[in-house]
PDB file of N, CA and C in Angstrom:
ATOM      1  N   UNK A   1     -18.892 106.299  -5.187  1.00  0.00           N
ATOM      2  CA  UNK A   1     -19.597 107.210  -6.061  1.00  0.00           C
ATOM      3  C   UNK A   1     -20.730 106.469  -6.738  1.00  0.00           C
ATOM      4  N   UNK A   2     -21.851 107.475  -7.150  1.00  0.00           N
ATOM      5  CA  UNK A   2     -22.892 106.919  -7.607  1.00  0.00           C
ATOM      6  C   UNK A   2     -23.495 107.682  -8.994  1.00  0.00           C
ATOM      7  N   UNK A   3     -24.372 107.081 -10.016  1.00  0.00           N
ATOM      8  CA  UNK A   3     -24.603 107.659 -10.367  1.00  0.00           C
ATOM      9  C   UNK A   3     -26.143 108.052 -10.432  1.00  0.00           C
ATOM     10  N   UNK A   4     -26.676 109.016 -10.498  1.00  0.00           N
ATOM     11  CA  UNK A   4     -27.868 109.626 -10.024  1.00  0.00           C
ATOM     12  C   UNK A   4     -28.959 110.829 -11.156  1.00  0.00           C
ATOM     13  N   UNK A   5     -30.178 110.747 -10.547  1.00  0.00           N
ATOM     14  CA  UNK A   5     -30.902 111.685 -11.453  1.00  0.00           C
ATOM     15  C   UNK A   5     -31.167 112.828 -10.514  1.00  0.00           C
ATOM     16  N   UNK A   6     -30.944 114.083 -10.524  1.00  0.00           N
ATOM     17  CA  UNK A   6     -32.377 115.095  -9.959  1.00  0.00           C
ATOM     18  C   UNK A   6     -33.019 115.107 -10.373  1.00  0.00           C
ATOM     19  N   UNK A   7     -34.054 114.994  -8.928  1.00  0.00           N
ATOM     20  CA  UNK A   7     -35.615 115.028  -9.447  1.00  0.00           C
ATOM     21  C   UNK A   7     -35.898 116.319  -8.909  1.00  0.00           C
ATOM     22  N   UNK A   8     -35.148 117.573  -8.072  1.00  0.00           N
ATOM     23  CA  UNK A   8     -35.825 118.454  -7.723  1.00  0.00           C
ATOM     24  C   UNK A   8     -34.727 119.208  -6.967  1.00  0.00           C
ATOM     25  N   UNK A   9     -35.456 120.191  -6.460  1.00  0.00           N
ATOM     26  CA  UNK A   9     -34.199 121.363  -5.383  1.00  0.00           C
ATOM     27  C   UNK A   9     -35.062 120.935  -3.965  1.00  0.00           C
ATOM     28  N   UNK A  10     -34.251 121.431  -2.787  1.00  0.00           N
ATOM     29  CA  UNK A  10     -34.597 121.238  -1.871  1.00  0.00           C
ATOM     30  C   UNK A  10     -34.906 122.380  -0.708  1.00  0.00           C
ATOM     31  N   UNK A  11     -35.485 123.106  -0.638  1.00  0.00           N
ATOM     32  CA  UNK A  11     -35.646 124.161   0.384  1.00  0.00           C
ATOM     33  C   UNK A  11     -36.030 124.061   1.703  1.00  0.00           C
ATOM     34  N   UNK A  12     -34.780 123.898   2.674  1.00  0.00           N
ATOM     35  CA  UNK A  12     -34.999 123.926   4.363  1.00  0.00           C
ATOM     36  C   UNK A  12     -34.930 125.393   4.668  1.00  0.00           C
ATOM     37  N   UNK A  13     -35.591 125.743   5.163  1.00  0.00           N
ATOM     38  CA  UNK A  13     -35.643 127.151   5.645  1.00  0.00           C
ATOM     39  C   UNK A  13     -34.257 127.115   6.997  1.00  0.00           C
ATOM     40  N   UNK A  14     -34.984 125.796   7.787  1.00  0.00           N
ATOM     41  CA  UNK A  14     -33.871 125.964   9.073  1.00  0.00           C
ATOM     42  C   UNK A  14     -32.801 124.516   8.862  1.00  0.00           C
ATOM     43  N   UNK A  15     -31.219 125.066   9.295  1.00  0.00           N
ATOM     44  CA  UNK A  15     -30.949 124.144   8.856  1.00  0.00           C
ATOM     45  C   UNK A  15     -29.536 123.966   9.629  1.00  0.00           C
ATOM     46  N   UNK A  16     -28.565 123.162   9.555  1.00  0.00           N
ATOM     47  CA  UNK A  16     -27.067 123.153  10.306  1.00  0.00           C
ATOM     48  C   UNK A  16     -26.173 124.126   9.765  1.00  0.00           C
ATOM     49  N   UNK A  17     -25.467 124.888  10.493  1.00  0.00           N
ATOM     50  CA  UNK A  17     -24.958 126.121   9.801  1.00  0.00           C
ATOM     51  C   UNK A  17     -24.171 125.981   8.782  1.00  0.00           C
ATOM     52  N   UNK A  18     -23.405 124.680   8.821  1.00  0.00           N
ATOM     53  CA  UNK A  18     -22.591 124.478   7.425  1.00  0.00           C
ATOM     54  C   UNK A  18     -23.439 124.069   6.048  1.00  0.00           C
ATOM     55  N   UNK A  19     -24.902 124.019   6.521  1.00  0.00           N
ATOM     56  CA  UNK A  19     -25.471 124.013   5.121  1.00  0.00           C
ATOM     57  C   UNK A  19     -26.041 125.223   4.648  1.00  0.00           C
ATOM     58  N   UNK A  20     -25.322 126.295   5.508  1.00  0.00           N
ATOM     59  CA  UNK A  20     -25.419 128.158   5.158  1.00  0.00           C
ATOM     60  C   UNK A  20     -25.181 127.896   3.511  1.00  0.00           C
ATOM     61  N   UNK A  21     -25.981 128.314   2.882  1.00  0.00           N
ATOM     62  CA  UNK A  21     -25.931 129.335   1.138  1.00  0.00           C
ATOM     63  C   UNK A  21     -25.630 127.702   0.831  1.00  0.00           C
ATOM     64  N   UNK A  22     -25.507 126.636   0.605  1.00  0.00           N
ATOM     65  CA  UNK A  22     -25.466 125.816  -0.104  1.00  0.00           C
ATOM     66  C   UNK A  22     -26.468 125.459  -0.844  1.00  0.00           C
ATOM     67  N   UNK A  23     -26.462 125.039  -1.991  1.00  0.00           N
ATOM     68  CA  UNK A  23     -28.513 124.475  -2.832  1.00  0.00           C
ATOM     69  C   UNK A  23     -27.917 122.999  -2.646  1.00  0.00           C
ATOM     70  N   UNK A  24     -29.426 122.495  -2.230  1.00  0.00           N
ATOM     71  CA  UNK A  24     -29.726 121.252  -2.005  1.00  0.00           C
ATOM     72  C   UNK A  24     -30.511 120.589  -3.077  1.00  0.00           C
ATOM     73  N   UNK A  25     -30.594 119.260  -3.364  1.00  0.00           N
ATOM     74  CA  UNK A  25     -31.003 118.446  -4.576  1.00  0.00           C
ATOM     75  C   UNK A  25     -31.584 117.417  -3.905  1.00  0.00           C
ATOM     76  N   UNK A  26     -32.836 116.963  -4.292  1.00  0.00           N
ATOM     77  CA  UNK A  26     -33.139 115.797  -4.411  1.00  0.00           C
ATOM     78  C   UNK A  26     -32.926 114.503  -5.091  1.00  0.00           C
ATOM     79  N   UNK A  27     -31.891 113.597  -5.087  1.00  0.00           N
ATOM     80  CA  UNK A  27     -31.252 112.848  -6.188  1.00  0.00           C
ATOM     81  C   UNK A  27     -31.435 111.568  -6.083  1.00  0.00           C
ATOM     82  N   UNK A  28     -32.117 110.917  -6.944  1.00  0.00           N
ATOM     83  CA  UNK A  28     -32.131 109.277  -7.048  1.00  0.00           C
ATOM     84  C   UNK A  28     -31.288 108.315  -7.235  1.00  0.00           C
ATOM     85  N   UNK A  29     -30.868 107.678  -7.055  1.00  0.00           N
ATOM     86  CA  UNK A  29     -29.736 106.702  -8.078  1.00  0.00           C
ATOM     87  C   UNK A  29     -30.192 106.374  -8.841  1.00  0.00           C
ATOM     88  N   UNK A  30     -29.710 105.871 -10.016  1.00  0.00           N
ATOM     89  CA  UNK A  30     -29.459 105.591 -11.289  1.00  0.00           C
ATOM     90  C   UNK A  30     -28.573 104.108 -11.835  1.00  0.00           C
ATOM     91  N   UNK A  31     -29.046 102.866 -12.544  1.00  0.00           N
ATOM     92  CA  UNK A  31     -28.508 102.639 -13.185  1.00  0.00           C
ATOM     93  C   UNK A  31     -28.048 103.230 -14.410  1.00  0.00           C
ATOM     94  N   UNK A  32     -26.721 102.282 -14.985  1.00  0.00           N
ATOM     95  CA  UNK A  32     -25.868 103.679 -16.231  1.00  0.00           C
ATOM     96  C   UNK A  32     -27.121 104.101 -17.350  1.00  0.00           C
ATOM     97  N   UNK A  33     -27.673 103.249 -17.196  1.00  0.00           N
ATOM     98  CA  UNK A  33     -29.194 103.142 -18.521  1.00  0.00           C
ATOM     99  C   UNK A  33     -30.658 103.805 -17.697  1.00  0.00           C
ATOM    100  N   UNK A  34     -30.179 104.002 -16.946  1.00  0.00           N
ATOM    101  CA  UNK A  34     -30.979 105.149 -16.067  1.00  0.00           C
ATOM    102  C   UNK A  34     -32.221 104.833 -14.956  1.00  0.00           C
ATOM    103  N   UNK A  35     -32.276 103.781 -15.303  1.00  0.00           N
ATOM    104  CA  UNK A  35     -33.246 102.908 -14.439  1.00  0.00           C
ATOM    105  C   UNK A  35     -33.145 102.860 -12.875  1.00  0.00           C
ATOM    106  N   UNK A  36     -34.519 103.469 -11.912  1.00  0.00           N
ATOM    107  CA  UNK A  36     -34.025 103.951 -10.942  1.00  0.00           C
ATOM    108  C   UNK A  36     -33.551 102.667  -9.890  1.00  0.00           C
ATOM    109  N   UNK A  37     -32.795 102.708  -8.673  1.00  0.00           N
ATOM    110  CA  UNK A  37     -32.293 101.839  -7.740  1.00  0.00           C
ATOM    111  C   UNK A  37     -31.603 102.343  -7.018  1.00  0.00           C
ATOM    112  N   UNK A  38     -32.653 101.973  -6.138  1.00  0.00           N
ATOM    113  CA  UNK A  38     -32.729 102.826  -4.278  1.00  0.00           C
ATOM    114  C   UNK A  38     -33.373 104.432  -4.103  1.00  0.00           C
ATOM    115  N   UNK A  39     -32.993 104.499  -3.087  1.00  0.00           N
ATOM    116  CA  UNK A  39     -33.909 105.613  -2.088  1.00  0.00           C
ATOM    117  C   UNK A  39     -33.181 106.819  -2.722  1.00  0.00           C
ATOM    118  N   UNK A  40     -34.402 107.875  -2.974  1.00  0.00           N
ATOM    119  CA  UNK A  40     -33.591 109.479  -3.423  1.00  0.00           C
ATOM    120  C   UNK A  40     -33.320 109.909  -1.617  1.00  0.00           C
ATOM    121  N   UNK A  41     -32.058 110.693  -1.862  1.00  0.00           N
ATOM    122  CA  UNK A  41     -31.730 111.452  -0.586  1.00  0.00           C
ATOM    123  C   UNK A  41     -31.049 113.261  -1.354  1.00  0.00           C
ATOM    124  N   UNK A  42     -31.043 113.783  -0.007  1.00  0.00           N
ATOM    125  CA  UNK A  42     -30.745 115.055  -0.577  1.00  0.00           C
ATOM    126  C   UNK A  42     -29.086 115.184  -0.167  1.00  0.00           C
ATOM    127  N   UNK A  43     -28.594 115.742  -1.431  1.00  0.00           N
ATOM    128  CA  UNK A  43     -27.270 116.091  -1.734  1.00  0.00           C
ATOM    129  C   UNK A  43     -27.064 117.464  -2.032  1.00  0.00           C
ATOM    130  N   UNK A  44     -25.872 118.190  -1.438  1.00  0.00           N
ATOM    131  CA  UNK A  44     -25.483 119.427  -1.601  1.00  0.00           C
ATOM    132  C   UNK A  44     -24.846 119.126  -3.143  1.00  0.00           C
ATOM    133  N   UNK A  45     -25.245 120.565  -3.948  1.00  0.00           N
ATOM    134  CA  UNK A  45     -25.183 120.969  -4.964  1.00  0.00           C
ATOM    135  C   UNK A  45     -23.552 121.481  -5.364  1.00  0.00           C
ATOM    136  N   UNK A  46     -22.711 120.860  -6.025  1.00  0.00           N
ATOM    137  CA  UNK A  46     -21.174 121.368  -6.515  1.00  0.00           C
ATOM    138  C   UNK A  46     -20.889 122.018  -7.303  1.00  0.00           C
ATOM    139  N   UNK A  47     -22.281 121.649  -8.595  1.00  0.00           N
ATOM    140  CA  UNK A  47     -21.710 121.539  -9.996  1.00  0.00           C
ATOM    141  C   UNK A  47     -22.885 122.852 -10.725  1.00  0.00           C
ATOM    142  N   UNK A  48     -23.641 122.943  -9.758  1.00  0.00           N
ATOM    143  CA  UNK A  48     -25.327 123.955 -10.343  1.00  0.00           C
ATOM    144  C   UNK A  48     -25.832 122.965 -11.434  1.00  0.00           C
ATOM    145  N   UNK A  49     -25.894 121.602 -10.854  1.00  0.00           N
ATOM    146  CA  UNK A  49     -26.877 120.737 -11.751  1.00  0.00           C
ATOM    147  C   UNK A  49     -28.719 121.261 -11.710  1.00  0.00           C
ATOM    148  N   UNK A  50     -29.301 120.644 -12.659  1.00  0.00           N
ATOM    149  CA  UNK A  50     -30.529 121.247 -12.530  1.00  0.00           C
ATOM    150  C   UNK A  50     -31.318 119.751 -12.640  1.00  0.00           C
ATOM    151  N   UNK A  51     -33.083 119.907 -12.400  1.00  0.00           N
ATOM    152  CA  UNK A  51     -33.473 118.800 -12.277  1.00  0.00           C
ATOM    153  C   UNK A  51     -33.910 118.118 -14.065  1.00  0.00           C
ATOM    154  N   UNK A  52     -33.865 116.961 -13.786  1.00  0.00           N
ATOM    155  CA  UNK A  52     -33.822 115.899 -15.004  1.00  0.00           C
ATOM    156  C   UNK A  52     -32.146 115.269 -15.278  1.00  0.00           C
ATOM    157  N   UNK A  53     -31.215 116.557 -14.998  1.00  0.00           N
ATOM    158  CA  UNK A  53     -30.014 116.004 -14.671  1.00  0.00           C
ATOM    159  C   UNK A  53     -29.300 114.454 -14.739  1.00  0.00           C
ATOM    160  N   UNK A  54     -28.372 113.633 -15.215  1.00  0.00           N
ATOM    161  CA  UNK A  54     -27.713 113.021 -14.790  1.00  0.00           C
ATOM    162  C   UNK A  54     -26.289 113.439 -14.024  1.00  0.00           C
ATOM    163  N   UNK A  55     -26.226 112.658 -12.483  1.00  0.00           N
ATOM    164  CA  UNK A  55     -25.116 113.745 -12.122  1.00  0.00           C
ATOM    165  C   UNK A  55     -24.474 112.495 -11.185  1.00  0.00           C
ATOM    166  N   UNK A  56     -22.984 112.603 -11.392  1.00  0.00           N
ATOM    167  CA  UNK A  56     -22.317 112.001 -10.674  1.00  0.00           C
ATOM    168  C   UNK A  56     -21.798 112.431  -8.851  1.00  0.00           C
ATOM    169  N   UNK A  57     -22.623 111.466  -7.822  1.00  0.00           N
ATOM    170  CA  UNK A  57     -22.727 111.531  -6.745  1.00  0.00           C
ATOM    171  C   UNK A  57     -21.688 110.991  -5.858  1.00  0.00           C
ATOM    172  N   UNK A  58     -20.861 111.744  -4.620  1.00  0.00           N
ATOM    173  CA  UNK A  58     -19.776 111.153  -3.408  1.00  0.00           C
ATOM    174  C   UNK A  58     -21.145 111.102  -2.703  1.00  0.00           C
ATOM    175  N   UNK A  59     -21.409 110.060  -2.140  1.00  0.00           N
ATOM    176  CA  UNK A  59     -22.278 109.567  -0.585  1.00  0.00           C
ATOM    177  C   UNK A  59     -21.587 108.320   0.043  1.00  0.00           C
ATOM    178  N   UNK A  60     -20.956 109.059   0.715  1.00  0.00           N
ATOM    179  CA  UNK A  60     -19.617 108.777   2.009  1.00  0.00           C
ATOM    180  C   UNK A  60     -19.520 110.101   3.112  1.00  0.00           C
ATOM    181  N   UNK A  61     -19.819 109.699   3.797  1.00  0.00           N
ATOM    182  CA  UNK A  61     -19.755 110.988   4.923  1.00  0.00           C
ATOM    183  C   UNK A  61     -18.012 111.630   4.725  1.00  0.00           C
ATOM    184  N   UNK A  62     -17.264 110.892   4.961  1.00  0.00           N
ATOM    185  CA  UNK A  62     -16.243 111.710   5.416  1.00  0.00           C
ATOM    186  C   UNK A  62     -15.619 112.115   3.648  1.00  0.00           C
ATOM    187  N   UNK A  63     -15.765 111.419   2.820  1.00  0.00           N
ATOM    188  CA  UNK A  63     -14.564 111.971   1.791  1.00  0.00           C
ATOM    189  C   UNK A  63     -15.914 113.534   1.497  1.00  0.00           C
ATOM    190  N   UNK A  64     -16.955 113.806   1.716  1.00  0.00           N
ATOM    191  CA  UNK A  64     -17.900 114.555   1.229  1.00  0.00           C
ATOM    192  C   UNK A  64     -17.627 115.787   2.260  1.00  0.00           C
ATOM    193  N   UNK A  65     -17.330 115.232   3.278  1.00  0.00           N
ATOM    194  CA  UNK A  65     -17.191 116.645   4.104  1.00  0.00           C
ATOM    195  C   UNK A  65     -15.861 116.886   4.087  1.00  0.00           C
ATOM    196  N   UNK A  66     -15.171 116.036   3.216  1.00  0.00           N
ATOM    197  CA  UNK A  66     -13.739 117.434   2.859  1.00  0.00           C
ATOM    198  C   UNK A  66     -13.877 117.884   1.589  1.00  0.00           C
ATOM    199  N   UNK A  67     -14.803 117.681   0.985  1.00  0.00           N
ATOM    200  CA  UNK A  67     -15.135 118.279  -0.373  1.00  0.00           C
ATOM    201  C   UNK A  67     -15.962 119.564   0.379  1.00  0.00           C
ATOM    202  N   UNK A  68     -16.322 119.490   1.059  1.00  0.00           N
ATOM    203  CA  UNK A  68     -17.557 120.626   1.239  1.00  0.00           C
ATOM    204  C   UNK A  68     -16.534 121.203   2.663  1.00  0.00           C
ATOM    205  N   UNK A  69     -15.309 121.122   2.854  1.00  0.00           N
ATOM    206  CA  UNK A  69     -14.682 121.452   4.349  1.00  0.00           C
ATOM    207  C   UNK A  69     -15.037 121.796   5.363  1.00  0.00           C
ATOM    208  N   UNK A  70     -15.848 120.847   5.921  1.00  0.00           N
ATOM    209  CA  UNK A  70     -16.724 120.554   7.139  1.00  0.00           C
ATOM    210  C   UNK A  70     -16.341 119.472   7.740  1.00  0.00           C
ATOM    211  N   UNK A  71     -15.279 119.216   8.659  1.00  0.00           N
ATOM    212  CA  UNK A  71     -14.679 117.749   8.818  1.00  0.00           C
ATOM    213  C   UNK A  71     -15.918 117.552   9.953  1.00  0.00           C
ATOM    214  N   UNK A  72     -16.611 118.465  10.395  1.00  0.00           N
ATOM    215  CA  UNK A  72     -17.285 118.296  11.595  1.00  0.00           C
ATOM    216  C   UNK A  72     -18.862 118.457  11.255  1.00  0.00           C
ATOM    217  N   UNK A  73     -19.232 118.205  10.172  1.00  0.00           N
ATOM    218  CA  UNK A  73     -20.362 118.967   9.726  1.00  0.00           C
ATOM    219  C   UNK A  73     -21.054 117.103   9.314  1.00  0.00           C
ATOM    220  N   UNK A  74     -22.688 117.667   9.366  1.00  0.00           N
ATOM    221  CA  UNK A  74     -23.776 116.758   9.104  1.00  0.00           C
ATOM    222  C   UNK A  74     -23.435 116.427   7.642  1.00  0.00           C
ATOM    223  N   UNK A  75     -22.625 116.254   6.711  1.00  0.00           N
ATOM    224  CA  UNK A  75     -22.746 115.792   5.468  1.00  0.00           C
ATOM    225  C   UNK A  75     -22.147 114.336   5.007  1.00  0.00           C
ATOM    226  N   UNK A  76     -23.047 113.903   4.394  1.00  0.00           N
ATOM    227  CA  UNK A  76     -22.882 112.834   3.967  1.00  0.00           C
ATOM    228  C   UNK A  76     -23.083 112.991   1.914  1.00  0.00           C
ATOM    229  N   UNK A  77     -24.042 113.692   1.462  1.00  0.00           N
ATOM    230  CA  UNK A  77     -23.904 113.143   0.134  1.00  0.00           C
ATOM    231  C   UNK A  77     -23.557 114.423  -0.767  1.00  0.00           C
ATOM    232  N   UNK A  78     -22.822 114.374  -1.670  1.00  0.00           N
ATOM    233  CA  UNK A  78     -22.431 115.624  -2.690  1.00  0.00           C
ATOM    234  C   UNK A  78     -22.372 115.681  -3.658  1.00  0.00           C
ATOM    235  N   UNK A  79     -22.979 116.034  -4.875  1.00  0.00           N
ATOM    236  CA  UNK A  79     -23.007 116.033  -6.375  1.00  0.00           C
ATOM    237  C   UNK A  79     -21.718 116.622  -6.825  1.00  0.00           C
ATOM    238  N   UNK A  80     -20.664 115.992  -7.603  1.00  0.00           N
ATOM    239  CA  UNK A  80     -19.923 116.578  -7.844  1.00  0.00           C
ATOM    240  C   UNK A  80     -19.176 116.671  -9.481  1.00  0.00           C
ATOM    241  N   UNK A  81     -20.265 116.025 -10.194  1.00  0.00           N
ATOM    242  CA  UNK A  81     -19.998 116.283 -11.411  1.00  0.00           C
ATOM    243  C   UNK A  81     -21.514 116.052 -12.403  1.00  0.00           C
ATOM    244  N   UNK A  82     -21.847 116.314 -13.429  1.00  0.00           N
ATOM    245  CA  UNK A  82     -22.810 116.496 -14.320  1.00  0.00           C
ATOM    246  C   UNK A  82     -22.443 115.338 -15.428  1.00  0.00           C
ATOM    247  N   UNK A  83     -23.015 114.523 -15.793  1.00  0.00           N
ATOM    248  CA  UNK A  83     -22.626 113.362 -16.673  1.00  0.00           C
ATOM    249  C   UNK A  83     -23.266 113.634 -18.316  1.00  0.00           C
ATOM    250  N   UNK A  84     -22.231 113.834 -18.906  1.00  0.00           N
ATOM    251  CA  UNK A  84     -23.241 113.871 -20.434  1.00  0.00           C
ATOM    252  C   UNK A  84     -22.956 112.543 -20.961  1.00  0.00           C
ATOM    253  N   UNK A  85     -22.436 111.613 -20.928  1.00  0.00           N
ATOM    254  CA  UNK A  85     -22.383 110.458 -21.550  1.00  0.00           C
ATOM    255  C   UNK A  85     -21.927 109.141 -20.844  1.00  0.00           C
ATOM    256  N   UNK A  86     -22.881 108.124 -21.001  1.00  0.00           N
ATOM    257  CA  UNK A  86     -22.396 106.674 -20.508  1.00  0.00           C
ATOM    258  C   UNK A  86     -22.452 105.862 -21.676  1.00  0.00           C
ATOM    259  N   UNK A  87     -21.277 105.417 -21.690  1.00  0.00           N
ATOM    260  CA  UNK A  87     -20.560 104.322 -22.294  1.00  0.00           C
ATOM    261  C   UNK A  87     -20.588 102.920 -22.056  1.00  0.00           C
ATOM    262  N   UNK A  88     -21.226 102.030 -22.293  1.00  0.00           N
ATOM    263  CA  UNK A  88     -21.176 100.026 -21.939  1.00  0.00           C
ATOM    264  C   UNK A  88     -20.746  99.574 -22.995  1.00  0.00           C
ATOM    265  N   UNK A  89     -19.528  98.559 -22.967  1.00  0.00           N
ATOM    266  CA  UNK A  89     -18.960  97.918 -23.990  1.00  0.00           C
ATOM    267  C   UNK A  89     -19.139  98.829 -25.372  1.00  0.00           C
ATOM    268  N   UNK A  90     -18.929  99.631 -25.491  1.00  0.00           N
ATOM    269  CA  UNK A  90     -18.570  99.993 -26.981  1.00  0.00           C
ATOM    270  C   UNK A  90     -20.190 101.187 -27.355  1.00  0.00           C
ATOM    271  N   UNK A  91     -20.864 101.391 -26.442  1.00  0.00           N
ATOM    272  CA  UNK A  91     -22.150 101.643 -27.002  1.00  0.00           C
ATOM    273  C   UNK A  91     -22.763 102.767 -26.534  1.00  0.00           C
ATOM    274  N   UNK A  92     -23.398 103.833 -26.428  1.00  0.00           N
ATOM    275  CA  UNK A  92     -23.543 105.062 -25.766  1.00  0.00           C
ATOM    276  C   UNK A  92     -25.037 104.678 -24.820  1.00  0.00           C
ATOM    277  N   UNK A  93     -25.391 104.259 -23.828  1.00  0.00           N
ATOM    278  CA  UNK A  93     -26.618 103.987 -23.449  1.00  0.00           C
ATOM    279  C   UNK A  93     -27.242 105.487 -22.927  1.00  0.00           C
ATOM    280  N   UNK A  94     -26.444 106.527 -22.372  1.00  0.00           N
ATOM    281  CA  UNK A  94     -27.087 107.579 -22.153  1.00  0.00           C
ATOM    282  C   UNK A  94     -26.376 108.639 -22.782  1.00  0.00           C
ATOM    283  N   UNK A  95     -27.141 109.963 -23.456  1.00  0.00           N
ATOM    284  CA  UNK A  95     -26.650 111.079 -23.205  1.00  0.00           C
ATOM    285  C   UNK A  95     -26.216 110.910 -24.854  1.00  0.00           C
ATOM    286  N   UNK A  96     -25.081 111.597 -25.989  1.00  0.00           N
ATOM    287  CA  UNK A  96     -24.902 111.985 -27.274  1.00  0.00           C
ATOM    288  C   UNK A  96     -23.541 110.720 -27.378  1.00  0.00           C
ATOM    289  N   UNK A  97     -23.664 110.521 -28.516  1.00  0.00           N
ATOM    290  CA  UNK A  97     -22.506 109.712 -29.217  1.00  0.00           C
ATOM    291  C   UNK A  97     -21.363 110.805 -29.645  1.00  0.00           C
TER     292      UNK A  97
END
């Protein structure tokens, strides 16, 4: 798991049928202090995060396509939770105390 920003939605018009009615995200990684590190890729949407978002990311092919039950399907990355707060040693670096 990772943690990540949206920067955007993703609209394929044509696409693999198991990504029928799913919303797609454009998502960066994130250090916990938000600082970006590595390549944005697009992740199916779990949680109806929106962009500016901090959102906690599965990018692992297989544990993602039994979240999304596609054992046979093109997926690799999945947003599956919305982060309001990171915590380091004692201290709130993102999000409300």
């Amino acid at each position: 798991m990772m943690l990540a920003q949206v920067l955007g939605t993703v609209v394929a018009p044509y696409h693999h049928p198991v990504l029928e009615g799913e919303r797609l995200l454009l998502v960066r990684p994130v250090t916990p202090t938000g600082e970006a590190t590595g390549r944005a890729r697009i992740a199916i949407d779990r949680v109806d995060a929106g962009e500016g978002d901090r959102v906690l990311v599965v990018d692992e092919g297989n544990s993602a396509r039994q979240l999304v039950g596609a054992p046979e399907g093109p997926v690799k990355t999945v947003v599956v939770g919305v982060v309001d707060t990171v915590e380091l040693g004692g201290t709130v670096v993102f999000g409300v105390d």
